[in-house]
N, C-alpha and C. Protein backbone atom coordinates (compact mmCIF):
# COMPACT_ATOMS: atom_id res chain seq x y z
N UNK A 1 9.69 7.58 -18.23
CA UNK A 1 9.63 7.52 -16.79
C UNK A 1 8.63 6.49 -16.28
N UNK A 2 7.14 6.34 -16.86
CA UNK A 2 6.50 5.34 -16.40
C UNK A 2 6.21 4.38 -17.20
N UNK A 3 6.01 3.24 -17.22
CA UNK A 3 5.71 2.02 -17.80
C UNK A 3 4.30 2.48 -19.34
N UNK A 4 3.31 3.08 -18.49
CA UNK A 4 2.65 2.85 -19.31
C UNK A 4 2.32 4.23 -19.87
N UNK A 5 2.66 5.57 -20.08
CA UNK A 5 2.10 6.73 -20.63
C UNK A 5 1.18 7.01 -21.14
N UNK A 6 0.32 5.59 -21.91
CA UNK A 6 -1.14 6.00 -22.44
C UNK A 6 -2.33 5.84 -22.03
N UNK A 7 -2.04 5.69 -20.56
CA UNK A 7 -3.07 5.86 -19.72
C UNK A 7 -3.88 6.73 -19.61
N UNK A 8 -5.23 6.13 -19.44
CA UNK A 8 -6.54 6.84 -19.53
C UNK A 8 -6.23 8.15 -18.33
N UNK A 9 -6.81 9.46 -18.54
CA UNK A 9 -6.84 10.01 -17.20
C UNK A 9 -8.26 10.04 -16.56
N UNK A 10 -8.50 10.28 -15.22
CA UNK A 10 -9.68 10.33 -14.68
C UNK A 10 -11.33 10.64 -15.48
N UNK A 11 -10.65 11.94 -15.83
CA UNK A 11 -11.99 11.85 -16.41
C UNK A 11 -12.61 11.18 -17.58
N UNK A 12 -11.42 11.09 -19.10
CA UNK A 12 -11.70 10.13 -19.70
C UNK A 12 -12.42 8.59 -19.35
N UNK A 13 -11.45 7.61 -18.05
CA UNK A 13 -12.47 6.49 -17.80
C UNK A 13 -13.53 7.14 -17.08
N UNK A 14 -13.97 7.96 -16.72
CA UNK A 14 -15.53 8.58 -16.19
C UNK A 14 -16.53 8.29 -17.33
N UNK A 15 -16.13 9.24 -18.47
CA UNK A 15 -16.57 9.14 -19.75
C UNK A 15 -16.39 7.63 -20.13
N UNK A 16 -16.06 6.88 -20.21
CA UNK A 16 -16.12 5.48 -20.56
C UNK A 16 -16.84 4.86 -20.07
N UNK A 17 -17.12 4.70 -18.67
CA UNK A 17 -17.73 3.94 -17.42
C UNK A 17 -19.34 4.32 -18.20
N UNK A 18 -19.29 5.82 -18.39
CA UNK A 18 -20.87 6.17 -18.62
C UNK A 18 -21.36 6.12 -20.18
N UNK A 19 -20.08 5.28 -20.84
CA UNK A 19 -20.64 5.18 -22.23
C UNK A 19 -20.75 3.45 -22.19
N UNK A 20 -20.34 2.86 -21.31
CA UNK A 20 -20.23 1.43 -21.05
C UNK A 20 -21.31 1.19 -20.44
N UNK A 21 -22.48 1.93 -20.22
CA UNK A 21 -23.55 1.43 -19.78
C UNK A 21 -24.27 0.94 -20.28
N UNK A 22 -25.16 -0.84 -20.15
CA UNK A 22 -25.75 -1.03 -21.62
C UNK A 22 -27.12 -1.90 -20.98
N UNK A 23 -28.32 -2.26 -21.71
CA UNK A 23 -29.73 -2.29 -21.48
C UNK A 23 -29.87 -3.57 -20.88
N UNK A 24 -28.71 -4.78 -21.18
CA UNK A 24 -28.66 -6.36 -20.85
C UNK A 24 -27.70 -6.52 -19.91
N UNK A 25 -28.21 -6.52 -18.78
CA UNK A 25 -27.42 -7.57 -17.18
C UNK A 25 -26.62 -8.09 -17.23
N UNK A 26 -26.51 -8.33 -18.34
CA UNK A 26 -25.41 -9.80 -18.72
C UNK A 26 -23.83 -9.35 -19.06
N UNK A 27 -24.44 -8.05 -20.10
CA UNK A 27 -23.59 -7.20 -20.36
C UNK A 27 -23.14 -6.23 -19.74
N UNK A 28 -23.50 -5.95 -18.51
CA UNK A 28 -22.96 -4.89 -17.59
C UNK A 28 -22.33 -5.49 -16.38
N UNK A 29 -22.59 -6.80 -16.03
CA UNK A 29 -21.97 -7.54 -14.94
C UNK A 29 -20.26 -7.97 -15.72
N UNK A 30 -20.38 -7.91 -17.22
CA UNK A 30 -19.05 -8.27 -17.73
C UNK A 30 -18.49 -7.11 -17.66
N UNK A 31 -18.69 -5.88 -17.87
CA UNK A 31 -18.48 -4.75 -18.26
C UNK A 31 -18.02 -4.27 -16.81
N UNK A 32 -18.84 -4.72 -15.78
CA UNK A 32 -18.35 -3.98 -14.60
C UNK A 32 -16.90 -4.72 -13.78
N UNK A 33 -16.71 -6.06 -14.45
CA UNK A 33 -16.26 -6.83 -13.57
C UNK A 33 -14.60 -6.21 -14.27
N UNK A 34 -14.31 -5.99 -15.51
CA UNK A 34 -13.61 -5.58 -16.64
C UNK A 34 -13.25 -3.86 -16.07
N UNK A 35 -14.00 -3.60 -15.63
CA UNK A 35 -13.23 -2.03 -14.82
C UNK A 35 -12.76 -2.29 -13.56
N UNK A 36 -13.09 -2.83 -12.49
CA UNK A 36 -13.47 -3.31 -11.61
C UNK A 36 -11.53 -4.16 -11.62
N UNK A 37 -11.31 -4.83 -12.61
CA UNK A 37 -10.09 -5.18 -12.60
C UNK A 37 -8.79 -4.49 -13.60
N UNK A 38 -9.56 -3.70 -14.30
CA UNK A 38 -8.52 -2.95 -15.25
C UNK A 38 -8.53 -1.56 -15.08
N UNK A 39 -9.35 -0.85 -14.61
CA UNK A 39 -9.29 0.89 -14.31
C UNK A 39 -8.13 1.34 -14.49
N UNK A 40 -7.37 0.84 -13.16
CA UNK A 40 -6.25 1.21 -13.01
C UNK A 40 -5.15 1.49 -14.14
N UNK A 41 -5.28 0.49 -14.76
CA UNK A 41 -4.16 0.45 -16.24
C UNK A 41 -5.06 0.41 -17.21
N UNK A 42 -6.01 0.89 -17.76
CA UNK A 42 -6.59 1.04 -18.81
C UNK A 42 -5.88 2.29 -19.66
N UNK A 43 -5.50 1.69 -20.87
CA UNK A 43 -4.88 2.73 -21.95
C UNK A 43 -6.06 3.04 -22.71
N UNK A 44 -4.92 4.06 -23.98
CA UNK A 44 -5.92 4.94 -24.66
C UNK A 44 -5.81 3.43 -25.60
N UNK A 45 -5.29 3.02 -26.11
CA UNK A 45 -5.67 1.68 -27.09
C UNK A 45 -6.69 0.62 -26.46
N UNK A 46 -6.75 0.60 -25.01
CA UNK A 46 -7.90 0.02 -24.70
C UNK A 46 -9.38 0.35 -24.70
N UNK A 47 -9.05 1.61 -24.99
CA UNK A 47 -9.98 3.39 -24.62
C UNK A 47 -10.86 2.95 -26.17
N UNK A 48 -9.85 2.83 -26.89
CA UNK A 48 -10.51 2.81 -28.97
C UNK A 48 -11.27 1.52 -28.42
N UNK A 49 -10.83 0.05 -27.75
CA UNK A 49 -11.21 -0.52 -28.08
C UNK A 49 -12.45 -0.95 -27.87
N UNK A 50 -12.71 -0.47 -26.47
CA UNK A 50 -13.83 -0.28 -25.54
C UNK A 50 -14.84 0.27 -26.26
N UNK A 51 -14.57 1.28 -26.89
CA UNK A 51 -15.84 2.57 -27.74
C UNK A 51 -16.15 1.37 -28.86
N UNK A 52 -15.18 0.82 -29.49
CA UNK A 52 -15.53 0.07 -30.61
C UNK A 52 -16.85 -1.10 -30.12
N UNK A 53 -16.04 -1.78 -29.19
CA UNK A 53 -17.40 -2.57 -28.67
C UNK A 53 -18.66 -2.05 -28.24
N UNK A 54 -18.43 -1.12 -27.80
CA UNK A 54 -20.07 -0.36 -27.07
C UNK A 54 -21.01 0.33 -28.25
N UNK A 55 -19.95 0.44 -29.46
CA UNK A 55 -21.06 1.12 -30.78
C UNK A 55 -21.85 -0.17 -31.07
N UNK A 56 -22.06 -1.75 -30.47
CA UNK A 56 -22.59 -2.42 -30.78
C UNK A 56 -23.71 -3.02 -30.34
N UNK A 57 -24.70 -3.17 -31.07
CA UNK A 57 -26.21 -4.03 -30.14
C UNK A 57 -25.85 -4.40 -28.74
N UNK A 58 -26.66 -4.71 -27.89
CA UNK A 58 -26.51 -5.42 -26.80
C UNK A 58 -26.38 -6.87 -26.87
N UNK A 59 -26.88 -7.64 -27.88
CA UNK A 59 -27.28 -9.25 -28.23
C UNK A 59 -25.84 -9.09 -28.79
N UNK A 60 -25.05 -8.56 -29.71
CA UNK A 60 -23.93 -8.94 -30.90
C UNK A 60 -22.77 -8.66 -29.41
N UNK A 61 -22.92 -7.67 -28.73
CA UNK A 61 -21.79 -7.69 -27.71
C UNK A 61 -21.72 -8.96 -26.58
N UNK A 62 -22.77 -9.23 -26.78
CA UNK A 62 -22.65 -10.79 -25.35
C UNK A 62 -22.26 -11.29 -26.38
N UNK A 63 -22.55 -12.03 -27.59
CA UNK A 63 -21.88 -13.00 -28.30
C UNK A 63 -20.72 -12.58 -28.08
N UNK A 64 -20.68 -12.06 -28.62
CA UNK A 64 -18.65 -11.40 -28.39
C UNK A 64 -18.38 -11.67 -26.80
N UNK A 65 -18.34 -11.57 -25.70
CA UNK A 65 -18.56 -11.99 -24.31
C UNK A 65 -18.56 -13.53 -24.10
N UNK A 66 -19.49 -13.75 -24.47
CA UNK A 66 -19.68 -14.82 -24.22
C UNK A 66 -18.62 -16.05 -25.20
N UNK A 67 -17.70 -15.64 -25.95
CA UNK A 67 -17.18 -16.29 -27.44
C UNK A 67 -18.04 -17.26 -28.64
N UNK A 68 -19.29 -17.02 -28.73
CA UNK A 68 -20.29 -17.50 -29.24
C UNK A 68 -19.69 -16.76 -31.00
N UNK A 69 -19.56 -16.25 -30.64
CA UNK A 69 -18.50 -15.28 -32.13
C UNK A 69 -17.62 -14.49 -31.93
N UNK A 70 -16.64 -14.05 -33.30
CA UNK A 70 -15.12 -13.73 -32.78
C UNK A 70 -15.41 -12.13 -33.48
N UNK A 71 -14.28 -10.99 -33.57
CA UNK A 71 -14.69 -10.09 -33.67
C UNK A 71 -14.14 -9.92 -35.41
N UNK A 72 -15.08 -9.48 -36.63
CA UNK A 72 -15.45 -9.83 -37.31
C UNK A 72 -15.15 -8.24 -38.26
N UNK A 73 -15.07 -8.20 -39.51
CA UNK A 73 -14.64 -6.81 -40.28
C UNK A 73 -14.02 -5.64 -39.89
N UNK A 74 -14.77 -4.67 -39.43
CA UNK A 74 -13.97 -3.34 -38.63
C UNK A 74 -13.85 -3.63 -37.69
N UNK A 75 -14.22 -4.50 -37.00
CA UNK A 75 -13.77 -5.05 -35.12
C UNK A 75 -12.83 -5.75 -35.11
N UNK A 76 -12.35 -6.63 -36.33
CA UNK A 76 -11.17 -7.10 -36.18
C UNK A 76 -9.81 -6.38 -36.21
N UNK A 77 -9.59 -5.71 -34.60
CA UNK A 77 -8.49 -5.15 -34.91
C UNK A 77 -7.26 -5.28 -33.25
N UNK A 78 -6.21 -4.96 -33.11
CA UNK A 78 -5.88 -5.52 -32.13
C UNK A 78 -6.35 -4.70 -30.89
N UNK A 79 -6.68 -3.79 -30.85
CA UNK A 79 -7.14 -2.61 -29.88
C UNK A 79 -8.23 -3.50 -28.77
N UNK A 80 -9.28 -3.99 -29.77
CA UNK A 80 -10.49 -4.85 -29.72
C UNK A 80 -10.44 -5.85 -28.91
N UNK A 81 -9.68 -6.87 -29.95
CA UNK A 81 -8.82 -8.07 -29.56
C UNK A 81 -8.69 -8.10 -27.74
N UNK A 82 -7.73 -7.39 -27.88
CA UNK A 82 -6.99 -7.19 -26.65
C UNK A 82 -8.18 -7.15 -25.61
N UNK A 83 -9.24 -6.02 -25.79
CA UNK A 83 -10.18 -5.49 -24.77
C UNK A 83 -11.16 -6.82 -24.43
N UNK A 84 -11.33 -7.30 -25.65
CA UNK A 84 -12.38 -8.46 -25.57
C UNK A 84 -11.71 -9.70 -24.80
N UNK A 85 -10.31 -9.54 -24.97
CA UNK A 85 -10.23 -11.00 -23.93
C UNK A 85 -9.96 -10.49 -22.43
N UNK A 86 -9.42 -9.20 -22.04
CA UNK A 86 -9.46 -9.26 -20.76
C UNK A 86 -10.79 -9.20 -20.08
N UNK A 87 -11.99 -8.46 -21.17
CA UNK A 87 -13.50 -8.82 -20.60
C UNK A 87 -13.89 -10.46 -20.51
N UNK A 88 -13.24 -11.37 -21.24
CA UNK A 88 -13.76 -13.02 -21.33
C UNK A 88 -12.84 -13.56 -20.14
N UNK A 89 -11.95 -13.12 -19.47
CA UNK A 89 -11.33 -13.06 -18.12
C UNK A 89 -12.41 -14.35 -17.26
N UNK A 90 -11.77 -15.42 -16.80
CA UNK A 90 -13.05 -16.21 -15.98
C UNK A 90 -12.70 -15.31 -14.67
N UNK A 91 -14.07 -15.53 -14.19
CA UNK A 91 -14.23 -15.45 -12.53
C UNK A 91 -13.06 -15.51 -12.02
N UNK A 92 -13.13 -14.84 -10.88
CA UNK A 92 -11.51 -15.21 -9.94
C UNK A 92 -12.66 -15.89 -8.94
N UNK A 93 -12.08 -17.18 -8.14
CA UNK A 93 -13.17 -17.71 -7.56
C UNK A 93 -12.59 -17.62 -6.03
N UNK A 94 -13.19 -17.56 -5.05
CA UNK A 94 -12.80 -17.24 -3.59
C UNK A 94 -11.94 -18.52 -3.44
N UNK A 95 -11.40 -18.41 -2.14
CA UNK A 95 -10.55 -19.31 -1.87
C UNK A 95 -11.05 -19.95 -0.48
């Protein structure tokens, strides 16, 4: 019936939002901008991929952000993949 069925429900992205909180600016202005445009359709495969990134340092996740490095042994997976490029998303710039 709907397009996407593995959509997060409410409270799950609640629980995400508050596990996506992290100690570097840098990393929470990406992080916010990345809900901010995906909430809405965030799946449970985006759900793995999200947790996967946030089990990581704050410095190793901006590299990853920033593409300074690619995602590397157990992170290389498509869940990840996927999450990490709609976070490397450029700016939408005013018009």
């Amino acid at each position: 019936m709907t397009d996407m069925p593995d959509l997060v429900d409410a409270r799950t992205l609640s629980r995400l939002r508050w596990r996506c909180r992290r100690g570097l600016l840098e990393n929470d202005l990406f992080i916010e901008r990345f809900f901010a445009r995906h909430a809405a359709t965030l799946t449970q495969a985006h759900a793995q991929g999200l947790q996967a990134l946030m089990d990581l340092p704050d410095h190793d996740l901006l590299d990853l952000f920033l593409a300074r490095t690619e995602p590397a042994g157990a992170l290389a997976r498509p869940d990840v993949s996927e999450v990490l490029g709609l976070m490397r998303e450029p700016r939408m710039h005013a018009a």
